[in-house]
PDB file of N, CA and C in Angstrom:
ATOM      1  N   UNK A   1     -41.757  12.249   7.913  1.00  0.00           N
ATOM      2  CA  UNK A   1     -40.530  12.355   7.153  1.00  0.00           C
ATOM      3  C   UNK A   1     -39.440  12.903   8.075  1.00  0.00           C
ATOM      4  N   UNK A   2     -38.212  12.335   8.035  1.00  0.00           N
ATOM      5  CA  UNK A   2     -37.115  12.413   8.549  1.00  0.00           C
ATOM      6  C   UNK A   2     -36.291  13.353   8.066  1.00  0.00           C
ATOM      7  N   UNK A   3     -35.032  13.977   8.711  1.00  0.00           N
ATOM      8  CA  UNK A   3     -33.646  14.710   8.161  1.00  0.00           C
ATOM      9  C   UNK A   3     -32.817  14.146   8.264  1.00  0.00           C
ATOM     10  N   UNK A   4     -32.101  13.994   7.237  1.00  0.00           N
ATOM     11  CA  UNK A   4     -30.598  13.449   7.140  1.00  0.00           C
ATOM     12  C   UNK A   4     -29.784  14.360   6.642  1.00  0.00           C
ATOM     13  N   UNK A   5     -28.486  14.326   7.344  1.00  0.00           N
ATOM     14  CA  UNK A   5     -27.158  14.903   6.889  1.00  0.00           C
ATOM     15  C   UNK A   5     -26.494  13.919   6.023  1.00  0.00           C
ATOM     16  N   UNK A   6     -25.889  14.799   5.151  1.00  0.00           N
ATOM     17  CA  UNK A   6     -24.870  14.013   3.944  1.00  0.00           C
ATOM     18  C   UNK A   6     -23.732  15.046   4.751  1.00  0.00           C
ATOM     19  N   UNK A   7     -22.950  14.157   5.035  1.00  0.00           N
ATOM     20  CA  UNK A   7     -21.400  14.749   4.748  1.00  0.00           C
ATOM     21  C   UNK A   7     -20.732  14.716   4.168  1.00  0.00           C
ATOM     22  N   UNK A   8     -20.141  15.200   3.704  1.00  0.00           N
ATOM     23  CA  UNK A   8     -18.622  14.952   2.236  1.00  0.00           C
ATOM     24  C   UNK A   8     -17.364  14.901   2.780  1.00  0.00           C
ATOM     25  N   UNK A   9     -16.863  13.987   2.512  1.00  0.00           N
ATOM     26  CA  UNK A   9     -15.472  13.493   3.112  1.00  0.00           C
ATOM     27  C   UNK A   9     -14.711  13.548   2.298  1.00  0.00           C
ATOM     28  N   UNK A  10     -13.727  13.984   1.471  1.00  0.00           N
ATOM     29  CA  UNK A  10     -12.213  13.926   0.807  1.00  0.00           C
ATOM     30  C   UNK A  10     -11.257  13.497   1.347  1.00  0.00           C
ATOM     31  N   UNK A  11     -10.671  12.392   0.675  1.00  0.00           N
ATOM     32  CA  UNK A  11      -9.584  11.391   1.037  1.00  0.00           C
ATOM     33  C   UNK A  11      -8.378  12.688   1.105  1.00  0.00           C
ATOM     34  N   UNK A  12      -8.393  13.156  -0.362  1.00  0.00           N
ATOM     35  CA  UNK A  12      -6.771  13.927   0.305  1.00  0.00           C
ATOM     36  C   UNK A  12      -7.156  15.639   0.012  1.00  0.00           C
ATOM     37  N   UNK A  13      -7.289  16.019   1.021  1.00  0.00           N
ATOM     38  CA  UNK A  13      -7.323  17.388   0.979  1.00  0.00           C
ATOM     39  C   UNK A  13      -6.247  18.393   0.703  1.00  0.00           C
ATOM     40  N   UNK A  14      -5.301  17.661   0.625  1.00  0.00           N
ATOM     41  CA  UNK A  14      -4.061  18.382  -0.254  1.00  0.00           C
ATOM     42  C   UNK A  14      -4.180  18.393  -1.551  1.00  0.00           C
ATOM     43  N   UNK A  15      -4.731  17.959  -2.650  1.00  0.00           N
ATOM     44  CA  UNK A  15      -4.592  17.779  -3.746  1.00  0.00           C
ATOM     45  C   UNK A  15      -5.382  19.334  -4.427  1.00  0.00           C
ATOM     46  N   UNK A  16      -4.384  19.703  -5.032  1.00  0.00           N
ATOM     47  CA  UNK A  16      -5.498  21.046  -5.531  1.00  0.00           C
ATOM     48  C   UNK A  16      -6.483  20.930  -7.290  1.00  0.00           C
ATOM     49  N   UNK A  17      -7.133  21.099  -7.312  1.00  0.00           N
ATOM     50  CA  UNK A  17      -7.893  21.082  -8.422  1.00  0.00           C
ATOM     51  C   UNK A  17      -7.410  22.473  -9.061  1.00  0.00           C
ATOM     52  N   UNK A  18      -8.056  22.150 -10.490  1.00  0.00           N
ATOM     53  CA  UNK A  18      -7.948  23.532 -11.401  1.00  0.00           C
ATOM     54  C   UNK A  18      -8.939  24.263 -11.318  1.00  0.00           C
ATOM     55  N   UNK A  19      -8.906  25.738 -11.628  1.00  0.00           N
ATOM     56  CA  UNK A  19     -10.444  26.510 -11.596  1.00  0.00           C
ATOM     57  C   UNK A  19     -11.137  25.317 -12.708  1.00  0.00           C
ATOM     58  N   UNK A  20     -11.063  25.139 -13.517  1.00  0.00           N
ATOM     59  CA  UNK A  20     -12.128  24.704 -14.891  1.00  0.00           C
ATOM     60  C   UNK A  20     -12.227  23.225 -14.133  1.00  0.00           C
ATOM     61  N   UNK A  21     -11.775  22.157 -13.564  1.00  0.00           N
ATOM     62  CA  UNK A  21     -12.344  20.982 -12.738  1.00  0.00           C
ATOM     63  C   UNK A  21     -13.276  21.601 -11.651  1.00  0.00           C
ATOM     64  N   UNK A  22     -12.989  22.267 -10.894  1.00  0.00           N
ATOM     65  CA  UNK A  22     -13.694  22.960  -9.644  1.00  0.00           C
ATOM     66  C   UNK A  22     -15.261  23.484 -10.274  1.00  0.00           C
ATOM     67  N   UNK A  23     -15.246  24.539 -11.283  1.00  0.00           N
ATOM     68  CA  UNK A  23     -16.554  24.440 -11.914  1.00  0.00           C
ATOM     69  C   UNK A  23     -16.741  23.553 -12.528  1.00  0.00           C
ATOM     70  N   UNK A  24     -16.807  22.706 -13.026  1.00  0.00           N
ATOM     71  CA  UNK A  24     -16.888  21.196 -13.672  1.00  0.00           C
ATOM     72  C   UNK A  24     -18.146  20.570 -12.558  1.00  0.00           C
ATOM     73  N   UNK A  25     -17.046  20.636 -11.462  1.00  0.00           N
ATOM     74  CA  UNK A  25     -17.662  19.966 -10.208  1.00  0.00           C
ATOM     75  C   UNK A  25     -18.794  20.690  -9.371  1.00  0.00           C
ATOM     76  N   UNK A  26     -18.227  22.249  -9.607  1.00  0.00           N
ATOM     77  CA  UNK A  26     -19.761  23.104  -8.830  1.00  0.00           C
ATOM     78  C   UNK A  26     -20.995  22.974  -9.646  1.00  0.00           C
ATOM     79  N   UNK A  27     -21.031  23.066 -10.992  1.00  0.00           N
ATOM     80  CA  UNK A  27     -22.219  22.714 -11.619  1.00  0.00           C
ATOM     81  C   UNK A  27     -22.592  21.373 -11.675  1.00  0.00           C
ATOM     82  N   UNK A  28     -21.914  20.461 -11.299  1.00  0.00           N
ATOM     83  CA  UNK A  28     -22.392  18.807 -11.260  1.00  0.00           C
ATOM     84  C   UNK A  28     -23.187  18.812  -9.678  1.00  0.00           C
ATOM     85  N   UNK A  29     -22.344  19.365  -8.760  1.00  0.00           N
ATOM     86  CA  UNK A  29     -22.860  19.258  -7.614  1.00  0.00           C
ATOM     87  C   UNK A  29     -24.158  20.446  -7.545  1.00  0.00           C
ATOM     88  N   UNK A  30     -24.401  21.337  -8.229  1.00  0.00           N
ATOM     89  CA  UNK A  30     -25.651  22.044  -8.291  1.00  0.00           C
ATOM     90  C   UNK A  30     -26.872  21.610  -8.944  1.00  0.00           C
ATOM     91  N   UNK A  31     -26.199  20.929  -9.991  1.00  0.00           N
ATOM     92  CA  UNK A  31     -27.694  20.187 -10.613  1.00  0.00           C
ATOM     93  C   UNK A  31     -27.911  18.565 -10.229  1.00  0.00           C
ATOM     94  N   UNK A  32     -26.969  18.630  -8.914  1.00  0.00           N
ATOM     95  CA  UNK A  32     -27.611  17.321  -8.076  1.00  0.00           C
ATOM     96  C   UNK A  32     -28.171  17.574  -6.877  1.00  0.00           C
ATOM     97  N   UNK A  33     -27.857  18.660  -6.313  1.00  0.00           N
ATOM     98  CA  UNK A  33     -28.664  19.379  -5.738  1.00  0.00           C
ATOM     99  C   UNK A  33     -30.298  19.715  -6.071  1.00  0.00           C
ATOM    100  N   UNK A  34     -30.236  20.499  -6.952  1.00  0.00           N
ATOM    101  CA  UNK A  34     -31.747  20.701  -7.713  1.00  0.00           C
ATOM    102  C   UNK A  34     -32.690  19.813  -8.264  1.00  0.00           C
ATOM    103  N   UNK A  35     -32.141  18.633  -8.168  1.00  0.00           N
ATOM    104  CA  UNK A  35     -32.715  17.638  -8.495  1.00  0.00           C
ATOM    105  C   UNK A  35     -33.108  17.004  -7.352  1.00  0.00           C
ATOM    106  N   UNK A  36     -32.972  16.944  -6.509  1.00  0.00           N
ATOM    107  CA  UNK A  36     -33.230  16.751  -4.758  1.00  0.00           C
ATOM    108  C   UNK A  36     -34.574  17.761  -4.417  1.00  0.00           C
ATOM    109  N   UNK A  37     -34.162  19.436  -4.958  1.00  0.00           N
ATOM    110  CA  UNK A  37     -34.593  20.274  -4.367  1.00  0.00           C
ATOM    111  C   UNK A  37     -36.344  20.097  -5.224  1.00  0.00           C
ATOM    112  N   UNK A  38     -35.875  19.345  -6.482  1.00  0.00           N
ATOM    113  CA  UNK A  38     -37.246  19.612  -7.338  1.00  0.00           C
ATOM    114  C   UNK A  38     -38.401  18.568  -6.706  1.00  0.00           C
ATOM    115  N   UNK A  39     -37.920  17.466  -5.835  1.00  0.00           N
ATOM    116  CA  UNK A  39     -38.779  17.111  -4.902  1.00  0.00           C
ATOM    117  C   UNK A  39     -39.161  17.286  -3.952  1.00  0.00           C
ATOM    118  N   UNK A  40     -38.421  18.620  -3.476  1.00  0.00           N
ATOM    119  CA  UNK A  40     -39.295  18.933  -1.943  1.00  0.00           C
ATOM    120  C   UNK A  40     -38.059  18.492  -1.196  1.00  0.00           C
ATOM    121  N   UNK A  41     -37.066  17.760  -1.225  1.00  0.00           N
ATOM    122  CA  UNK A  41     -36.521  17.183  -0.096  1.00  0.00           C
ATOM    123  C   UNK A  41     -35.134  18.225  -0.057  1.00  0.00           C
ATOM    124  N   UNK A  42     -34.658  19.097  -0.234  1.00  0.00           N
ATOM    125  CA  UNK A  42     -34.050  19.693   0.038  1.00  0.00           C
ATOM    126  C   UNK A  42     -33.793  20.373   1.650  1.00  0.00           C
ATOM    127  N   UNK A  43     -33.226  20.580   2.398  1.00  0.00           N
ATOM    128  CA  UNK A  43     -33.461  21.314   3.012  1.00  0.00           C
ATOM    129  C   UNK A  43     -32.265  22.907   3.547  1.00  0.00           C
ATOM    130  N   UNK A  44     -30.838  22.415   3.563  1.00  0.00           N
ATOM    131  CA  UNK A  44     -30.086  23.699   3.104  1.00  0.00           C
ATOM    132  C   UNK A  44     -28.342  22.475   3.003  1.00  0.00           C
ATOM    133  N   UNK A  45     -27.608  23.306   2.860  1.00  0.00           N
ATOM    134  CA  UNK A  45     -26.480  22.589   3.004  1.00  0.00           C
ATOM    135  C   UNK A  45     -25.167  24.004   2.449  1.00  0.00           C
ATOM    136  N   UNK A  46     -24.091  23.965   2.560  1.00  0.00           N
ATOM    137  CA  UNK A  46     -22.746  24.377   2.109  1.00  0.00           C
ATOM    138  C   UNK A  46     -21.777  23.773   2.449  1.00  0.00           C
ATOM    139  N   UNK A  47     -20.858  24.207   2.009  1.00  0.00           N
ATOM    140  CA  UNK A  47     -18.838  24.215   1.719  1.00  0.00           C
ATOM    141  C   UNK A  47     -18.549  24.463   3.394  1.00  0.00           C
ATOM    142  N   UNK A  48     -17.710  23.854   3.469  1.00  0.00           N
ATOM    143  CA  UNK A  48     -17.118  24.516   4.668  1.00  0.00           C
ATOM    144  C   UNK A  48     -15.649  25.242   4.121  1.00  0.00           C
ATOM    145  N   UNK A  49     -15.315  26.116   4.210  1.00  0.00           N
ATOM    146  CA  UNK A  49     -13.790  26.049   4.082  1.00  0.00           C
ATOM    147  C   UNK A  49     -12.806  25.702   5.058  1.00  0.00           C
ATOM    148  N   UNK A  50     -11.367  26.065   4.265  1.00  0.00           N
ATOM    149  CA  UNK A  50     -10.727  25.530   5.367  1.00  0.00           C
ATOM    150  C   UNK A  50     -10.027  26.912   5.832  1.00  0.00           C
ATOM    151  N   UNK A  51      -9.949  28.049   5.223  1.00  0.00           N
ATOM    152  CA  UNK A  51      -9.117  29.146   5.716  1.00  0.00           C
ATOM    153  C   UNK A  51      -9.928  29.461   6.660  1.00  0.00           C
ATOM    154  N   UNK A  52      -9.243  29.793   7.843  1.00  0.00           N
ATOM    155  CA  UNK A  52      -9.748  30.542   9.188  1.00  0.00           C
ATOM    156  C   UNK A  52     -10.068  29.948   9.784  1.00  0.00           C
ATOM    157  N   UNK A  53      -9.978  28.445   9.608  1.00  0.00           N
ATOM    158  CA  UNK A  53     -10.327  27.363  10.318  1.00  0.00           C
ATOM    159  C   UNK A  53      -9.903  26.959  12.329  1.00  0.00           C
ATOM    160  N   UNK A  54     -10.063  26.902  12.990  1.00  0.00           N
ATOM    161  CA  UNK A  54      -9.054  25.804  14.176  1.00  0.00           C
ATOM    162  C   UNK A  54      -9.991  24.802  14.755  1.00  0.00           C
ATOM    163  N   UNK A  55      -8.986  23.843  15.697  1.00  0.00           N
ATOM    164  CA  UNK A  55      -9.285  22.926  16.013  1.00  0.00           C
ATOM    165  C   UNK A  55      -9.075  22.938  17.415  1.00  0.00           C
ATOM    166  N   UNK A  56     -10.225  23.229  18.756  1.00  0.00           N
ATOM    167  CA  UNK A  56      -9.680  23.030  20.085  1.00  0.00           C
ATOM    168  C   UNK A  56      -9.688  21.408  20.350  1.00  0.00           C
ATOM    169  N   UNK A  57      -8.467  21.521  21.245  1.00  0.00           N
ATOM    170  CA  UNK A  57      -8.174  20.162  21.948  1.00  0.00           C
ATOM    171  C   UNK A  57      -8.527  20.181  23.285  1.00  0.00           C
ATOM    172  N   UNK A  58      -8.419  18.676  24.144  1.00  0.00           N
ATOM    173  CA  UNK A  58      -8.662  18.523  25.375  1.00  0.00           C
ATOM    174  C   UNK A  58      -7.163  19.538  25.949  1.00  0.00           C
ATOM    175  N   UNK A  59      -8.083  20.052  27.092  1.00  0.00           N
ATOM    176  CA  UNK A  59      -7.357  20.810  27.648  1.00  0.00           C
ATOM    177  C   UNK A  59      -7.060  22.445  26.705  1.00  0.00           C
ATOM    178  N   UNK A  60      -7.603  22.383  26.355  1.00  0.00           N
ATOM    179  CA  UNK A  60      -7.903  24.102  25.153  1.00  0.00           C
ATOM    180  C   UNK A  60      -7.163  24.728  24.182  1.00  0.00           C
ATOM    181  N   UNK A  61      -6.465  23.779  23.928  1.00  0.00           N
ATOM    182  CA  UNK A  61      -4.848  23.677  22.945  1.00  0.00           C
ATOM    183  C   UNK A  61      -6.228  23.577  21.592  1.00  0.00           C
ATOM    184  N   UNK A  62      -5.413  24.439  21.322  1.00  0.00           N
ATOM    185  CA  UNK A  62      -6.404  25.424  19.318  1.00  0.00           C
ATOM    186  C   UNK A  62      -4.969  25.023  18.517  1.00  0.00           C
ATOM    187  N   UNK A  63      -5.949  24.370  17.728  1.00  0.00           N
ATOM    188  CA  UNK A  63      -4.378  24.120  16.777  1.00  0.00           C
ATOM    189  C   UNK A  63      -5.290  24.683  15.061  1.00  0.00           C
ATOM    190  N   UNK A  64      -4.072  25.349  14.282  1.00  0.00           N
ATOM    191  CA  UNK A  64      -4.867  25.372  12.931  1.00  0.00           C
ATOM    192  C   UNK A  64      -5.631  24.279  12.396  1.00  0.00           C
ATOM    193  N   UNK A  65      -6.485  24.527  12.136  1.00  0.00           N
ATOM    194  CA  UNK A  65      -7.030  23.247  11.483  1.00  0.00           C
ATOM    195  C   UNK A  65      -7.587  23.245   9.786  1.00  0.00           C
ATOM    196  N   UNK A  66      -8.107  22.364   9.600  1.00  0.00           N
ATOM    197  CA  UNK A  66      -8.913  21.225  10.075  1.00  0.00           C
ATOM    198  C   UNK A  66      -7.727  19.847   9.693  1.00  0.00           C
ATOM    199  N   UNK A  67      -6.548  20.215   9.374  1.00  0.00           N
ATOM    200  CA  UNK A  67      -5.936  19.274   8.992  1.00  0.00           C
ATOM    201  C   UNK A  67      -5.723  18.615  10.018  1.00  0.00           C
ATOM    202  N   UNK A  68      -3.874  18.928  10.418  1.00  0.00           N
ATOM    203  CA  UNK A  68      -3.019  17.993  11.215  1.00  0.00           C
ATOM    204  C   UNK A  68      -2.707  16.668  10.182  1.00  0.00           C
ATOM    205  N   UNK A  69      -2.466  15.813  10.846  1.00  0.00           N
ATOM    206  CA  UNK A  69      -1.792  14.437  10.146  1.00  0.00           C
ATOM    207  C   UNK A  69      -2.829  14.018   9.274  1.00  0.00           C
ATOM    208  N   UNK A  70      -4.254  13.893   9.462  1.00  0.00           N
ATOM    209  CA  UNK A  70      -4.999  13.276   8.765  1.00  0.00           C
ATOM    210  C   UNK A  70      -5.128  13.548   7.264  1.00  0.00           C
ATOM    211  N   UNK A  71      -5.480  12.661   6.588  1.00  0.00           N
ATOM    212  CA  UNK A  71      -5.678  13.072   4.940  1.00  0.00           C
ATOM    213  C   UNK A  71      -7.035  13.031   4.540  1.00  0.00           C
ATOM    214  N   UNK A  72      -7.809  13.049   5.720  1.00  0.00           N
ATOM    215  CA  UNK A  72      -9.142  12.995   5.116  1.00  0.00           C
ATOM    216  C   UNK A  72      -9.723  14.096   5.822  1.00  0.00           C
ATOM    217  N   UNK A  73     -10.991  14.993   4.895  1.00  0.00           N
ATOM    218  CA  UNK A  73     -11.498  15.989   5.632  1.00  0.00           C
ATOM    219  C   UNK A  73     -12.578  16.323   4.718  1.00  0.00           C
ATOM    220  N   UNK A  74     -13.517  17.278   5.532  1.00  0.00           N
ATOM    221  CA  UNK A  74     -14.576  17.370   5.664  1.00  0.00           C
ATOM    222  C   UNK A  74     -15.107  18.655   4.721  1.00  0.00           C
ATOM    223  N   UNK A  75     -15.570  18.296   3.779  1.00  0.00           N
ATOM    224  CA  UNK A  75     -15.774  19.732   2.686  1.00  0.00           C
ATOM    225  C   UNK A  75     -16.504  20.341   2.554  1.00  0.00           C
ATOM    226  N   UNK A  76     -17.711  19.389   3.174  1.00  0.00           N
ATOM    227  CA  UNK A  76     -19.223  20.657   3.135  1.00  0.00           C
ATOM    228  C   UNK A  76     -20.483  19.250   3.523  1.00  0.00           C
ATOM    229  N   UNK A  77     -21.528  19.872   3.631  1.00  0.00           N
ATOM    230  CA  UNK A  77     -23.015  18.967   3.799  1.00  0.00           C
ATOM    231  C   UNK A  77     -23.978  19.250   2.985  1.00  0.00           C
ATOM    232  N   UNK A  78     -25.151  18.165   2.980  1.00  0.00           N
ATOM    233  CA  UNK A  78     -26.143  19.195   2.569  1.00  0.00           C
ATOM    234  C   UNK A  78     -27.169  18.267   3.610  1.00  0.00           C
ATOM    235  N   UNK A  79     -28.649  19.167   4.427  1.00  0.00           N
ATOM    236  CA  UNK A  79     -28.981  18.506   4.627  1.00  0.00           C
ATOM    237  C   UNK A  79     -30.843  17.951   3.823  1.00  0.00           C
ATOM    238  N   UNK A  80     -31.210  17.430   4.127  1.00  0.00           N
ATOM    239  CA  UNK A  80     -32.329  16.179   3.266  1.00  0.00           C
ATOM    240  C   UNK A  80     -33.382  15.897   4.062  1.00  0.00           C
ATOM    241  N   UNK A  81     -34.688  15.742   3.324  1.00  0.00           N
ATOM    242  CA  UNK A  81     -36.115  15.559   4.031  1.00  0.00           C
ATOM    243  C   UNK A  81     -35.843  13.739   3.189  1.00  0.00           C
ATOM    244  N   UNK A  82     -35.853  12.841   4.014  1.00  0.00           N
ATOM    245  CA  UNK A  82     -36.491  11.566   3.473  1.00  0.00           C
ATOM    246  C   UNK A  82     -37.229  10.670   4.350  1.00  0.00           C
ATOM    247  N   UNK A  83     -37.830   9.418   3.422  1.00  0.00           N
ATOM    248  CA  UNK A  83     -38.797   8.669   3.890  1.00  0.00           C
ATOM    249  C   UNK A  83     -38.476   7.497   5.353  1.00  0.00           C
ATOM    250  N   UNK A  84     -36.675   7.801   4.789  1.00  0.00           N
ATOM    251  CA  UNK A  84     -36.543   6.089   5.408  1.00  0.00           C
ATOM    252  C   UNK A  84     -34.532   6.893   4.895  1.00  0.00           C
ATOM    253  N   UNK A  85     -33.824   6.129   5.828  1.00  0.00           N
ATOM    254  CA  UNK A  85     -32.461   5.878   5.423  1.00  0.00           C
ATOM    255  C   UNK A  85     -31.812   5.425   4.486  1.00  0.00           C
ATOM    256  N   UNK A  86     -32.935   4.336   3.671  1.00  0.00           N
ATOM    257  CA  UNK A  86     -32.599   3.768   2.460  1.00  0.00           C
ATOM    258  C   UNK A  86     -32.557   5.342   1.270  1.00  0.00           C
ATOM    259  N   UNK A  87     -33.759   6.217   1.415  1.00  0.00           N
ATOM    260  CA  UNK A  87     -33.521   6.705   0.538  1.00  0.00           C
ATOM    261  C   UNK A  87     -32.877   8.265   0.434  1.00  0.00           C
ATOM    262  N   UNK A  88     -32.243   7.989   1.884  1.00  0.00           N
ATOM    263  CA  UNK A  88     -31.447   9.277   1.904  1.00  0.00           C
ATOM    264  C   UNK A  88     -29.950   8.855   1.247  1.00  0.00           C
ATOM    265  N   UNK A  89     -29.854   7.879   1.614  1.00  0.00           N
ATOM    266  CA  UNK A  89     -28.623   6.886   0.849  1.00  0.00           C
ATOM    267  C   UNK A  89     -28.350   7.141  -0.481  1.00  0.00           C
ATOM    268  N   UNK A  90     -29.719   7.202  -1.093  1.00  0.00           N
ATOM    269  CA  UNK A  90     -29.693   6.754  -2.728  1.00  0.00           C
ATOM    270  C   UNK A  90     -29.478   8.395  -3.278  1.00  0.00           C
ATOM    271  N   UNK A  91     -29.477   9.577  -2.237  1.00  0.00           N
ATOM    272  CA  UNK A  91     -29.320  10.742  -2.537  1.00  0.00           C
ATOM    273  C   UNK A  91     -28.145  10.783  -2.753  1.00  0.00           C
ATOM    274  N   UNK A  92     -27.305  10.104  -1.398  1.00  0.00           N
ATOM    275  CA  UNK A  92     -25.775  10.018  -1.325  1.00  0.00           C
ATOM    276  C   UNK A  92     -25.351   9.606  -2.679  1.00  0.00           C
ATOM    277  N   UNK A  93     -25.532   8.764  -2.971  1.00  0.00           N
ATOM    278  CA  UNK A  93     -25.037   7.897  -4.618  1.00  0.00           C
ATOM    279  C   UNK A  93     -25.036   8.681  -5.619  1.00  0.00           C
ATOM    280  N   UNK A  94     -26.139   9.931  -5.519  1.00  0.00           N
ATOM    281  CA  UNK A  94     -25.668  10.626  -7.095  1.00  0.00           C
ATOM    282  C   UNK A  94     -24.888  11.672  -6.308  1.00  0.00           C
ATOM    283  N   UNK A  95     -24.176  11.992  -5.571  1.00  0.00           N
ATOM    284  CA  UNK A  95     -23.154  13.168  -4.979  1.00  0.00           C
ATOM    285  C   UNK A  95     -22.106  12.965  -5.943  1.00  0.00           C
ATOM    286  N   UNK A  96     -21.973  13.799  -6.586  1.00  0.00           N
ATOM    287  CA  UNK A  96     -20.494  14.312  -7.333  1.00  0.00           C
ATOM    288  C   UNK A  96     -19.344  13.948  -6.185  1.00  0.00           C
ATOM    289  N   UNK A  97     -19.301  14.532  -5.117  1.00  0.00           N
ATOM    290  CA  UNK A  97     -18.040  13.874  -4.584  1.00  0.00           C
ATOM    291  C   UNK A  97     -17.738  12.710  -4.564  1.00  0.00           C
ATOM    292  N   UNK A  98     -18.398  11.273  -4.769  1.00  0.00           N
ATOM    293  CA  UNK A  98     -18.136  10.034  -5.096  1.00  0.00           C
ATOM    294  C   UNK A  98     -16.809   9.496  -5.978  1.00  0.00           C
ATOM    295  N   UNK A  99     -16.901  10.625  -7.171  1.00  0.00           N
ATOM    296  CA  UNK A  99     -16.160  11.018  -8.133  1.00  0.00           C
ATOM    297  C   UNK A  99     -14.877  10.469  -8.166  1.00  0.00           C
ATOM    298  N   UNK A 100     -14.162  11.150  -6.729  1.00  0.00           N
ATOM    299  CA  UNK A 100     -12.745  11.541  -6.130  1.00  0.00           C
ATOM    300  C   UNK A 100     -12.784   9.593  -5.788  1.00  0.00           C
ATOM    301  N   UNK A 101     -11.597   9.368  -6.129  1.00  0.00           N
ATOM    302  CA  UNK A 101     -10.760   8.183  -5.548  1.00  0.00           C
ATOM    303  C   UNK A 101     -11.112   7.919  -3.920  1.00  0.00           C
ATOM    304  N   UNK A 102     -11.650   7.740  -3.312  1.00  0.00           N
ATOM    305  CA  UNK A 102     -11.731   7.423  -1.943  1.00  0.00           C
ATOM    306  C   UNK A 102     -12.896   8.482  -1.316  1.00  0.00           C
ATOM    307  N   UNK A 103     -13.472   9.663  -2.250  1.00  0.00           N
ATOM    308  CA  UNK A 103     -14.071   9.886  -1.116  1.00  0.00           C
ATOM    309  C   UNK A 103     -15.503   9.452  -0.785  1.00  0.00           C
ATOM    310  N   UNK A 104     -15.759   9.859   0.758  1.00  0.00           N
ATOM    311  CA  UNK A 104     -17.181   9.337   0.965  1.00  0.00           C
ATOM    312  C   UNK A 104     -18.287  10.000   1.146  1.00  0.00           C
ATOM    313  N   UNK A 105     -19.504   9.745   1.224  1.00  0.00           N
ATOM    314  CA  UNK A 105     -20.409  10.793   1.589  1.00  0.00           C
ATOM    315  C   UNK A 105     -20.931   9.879   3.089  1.00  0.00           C
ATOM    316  N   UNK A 106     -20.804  10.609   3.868  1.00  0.00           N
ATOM    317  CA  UNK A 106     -21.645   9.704   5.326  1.00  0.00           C
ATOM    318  C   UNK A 106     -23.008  10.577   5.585  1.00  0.00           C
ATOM    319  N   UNK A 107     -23.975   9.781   5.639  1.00  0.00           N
ATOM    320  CA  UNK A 107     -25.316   9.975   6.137  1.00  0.00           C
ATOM    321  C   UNK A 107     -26.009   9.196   7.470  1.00  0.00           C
ATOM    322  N   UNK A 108     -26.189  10.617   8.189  1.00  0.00           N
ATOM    323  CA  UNK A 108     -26.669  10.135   9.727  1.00  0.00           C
ATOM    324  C   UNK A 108     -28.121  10.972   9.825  1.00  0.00           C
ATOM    325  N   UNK A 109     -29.013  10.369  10.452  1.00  0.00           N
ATOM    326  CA  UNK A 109     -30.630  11.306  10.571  1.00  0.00           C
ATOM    327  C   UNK A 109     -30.027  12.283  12.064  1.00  0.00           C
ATOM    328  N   UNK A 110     -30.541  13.205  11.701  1.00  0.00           N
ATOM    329  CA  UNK A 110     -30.558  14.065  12.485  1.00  0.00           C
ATOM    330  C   UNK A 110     -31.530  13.753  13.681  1.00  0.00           C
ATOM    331  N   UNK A 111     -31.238  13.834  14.934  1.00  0.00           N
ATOM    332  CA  UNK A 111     -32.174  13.900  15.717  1.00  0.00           C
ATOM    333  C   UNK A 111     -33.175  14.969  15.967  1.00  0.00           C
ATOM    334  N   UNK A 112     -34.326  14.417  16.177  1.00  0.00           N
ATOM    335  CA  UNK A 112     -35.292  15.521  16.580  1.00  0.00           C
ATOM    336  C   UNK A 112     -35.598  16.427  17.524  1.00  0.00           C
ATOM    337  N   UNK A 113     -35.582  17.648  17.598  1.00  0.00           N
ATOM    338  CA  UNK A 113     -35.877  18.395  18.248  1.00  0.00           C
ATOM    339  C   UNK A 113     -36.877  18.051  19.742  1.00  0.00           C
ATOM    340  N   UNK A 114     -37.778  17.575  19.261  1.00  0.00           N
ATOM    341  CA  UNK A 114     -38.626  16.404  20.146  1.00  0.00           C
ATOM    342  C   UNK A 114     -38.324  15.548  20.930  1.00  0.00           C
ATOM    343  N   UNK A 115     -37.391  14.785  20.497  1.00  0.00           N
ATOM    344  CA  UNK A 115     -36.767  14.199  21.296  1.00  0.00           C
ATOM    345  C   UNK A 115     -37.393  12.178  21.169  1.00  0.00           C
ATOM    346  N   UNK A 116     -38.569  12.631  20.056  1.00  0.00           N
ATOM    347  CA  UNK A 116     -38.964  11.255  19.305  1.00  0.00           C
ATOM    348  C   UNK A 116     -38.047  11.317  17.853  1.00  0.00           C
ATOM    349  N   UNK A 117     -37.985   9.465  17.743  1.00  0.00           N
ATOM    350  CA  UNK A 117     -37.270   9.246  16.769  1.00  0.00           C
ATOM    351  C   UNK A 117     -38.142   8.316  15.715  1.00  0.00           C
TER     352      UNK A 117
END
């Protein structure tokens, strides 16, 4: 059995939610979580925020981040024990962040420590 990362991508990270949507969404995204976790395939994941954030550039230029121009950004992971890519995928599909107008969840296997794949 393999690890995969889910990433969560938000199209517009400017848009602010209300407290009562935000828990709406933390308990949707917790009991899709636990439902992962009730098979074993859990393995850890969180939020990233964005306060206190920066971004080094080539040449060592730190700029606040995680924005800049872009409208898409990166909100948190979780990562996943599965069989095959197909069914780390099908984890992706029940992610509450889907939800949002544009956003995505990207899933890549983690490489192994080993250095076999």
């Amino acid at each position: 059995m393999d690890e995969y990362i889910l990433i969560f991508r938000h199209e517009d990270g400017n848009k602010v939610a209300s407290p009562e949507q935000i828990q709406v969404w933390m308990k949707q995204t917790m009991d899709w979580i636990g439902g992962i976790a009730a098979q074993n395939k859990f393995v850890q994941g969180t939020g990233l925020p964005f306060d206190e954030s920066r971004v080094v550039h080539y040449n060592n230029v730190v700029t606040n981040g995680p924005f800049g121009e872009i409208k898409e950004i990166i909100g948190g992971f979780i990562i996943v024990r599965a069989d095959n890519i197909d069914e780390a995928v099908n984890f992706a599909k029940g992610s509450p962040v889907l939800q949002g107008d544009g956003n995505t969840v990207e899933v890549r296997k983690i490489a192994r420590r080993d250095g076999k794949n």
